[in-house]
Protein backbone atom coordinates (compact mmCIF):
# COMPACT_ATOMS: atom_id res chain seq x y z
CA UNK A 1 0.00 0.00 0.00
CA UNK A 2 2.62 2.64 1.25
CA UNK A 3 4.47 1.55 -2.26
CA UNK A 4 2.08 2.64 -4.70
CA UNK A 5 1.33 5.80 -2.41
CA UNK A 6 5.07 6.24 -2.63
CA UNK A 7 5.32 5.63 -6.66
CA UNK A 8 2.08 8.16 -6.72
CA UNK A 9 3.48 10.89 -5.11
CA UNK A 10 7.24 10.18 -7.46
CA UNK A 11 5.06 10.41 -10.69
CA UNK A 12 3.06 13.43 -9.54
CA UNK A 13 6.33 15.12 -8.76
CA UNK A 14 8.16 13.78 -11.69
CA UNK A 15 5.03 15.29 -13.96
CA UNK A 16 5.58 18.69 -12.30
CA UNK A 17 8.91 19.28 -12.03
CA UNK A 18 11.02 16.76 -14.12
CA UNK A 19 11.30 18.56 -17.44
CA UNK A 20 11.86 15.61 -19.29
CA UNK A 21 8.69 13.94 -18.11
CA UNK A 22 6.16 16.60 -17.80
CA UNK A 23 4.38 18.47 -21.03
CA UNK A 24 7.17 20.87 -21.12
CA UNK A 25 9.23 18.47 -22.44
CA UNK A 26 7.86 19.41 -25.88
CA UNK A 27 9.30 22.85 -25.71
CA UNK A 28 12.53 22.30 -27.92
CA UNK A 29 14.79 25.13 -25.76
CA UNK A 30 15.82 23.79 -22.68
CA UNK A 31 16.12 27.02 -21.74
CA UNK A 32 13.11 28.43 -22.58
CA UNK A 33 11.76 25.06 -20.68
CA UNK A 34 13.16 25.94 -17.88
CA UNK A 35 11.90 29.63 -17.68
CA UNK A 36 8.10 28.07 -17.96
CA UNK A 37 9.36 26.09 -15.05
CA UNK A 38 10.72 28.89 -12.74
CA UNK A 39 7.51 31.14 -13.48
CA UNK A 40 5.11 28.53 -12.92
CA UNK A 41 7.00 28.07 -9.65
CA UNK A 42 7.14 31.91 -8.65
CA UNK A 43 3.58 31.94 -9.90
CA UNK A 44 2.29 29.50 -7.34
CA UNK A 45 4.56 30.70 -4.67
CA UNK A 46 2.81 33.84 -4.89
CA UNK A 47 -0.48 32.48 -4.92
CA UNK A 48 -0.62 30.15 -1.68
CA UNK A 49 1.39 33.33 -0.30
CA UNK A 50 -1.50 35.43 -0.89
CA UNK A 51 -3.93 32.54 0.04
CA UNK A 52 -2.31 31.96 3.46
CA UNK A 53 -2.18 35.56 3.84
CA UNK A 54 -5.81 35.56 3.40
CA UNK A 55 -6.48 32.97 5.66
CA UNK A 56 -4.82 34.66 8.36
CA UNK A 57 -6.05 38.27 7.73
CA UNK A 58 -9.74 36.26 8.32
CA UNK A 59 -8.92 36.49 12.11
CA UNK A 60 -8.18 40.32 12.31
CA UNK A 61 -10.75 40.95 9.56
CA UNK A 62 -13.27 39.15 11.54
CA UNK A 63 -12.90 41.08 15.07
CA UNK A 64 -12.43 44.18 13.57
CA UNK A 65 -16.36 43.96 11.63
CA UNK A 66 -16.93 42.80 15.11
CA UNK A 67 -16.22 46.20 16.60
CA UNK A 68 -17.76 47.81 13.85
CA UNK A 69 -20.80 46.08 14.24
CA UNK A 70 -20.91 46.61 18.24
CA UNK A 71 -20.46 50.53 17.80
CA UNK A 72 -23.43 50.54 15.32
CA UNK A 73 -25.53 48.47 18.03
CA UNK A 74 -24.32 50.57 20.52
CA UNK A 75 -24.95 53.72 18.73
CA UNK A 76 -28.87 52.57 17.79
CA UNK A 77 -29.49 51.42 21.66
CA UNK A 78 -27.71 55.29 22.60
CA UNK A 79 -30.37 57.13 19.85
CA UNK A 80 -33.15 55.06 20.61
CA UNK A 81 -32.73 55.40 24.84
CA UNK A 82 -32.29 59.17 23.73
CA UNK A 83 -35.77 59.26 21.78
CA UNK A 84 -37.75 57.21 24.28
CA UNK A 85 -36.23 57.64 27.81
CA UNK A 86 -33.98 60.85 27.87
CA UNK A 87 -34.44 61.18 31.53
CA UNK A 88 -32.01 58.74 31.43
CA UNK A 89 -29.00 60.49 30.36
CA UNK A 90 -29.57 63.17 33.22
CA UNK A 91 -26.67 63.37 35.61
CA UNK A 92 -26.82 61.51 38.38
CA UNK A 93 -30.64 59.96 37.61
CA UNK A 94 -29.49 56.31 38.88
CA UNK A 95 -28.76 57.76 42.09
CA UNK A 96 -31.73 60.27 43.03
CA UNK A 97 -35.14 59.15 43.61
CA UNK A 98 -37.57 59.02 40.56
CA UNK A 99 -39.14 62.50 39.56
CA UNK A 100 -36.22 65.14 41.02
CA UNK A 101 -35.86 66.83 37.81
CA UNK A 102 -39.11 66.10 36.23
């Protein structure tokens, strides 16, 4: 089993990166093969760069529309206390009794 896994992953490679096995083999200029090769490389290196990047901006991404989204609750409980109860925002009202500056 861990034999044709192994032979698997050797072809797979071999068909990527072996220039004499993979398609690029029919590209006459070794040279010019090789080039294909190296921006293929530097084109995937970028990409899972970018990916991973991605992956871990999610985190930071994620609490800051957190903190967004709080402020905008925060702000529509603030208005809406405002509009219905403003006798709440008068100083000191949690610690007088009910009706001093009514």
């Amino acid at each position: 089993m861990f034999e044709r896994i192994s032979a698997n992953i050797v072809y797979a490679w071999d068909f990527i990166f072996n220039h004499e096995v993979s398609p690029l083999r029919n590209i006459p200029d070794v040279a010019v093969r090789h080039y294909v090769l190296q921006a293929l490389g530097f084109m995937w290196a970028v990409s899972f760069s970018l990916a991973i990047g991605s992956y871990t901006f999610f985190a930071a991404s994620l609490v800051g529309h957190t903190v967004l989204i709080a402020a905008v609750a925060i702000t529509v409980a603030t208005l809406t206390t405002a509009a219905r109860s403003p006798q709440v925002f008068l100083r000191g009202a949690g610690r007088r009794g009910d009706g001093e500056h009514e």
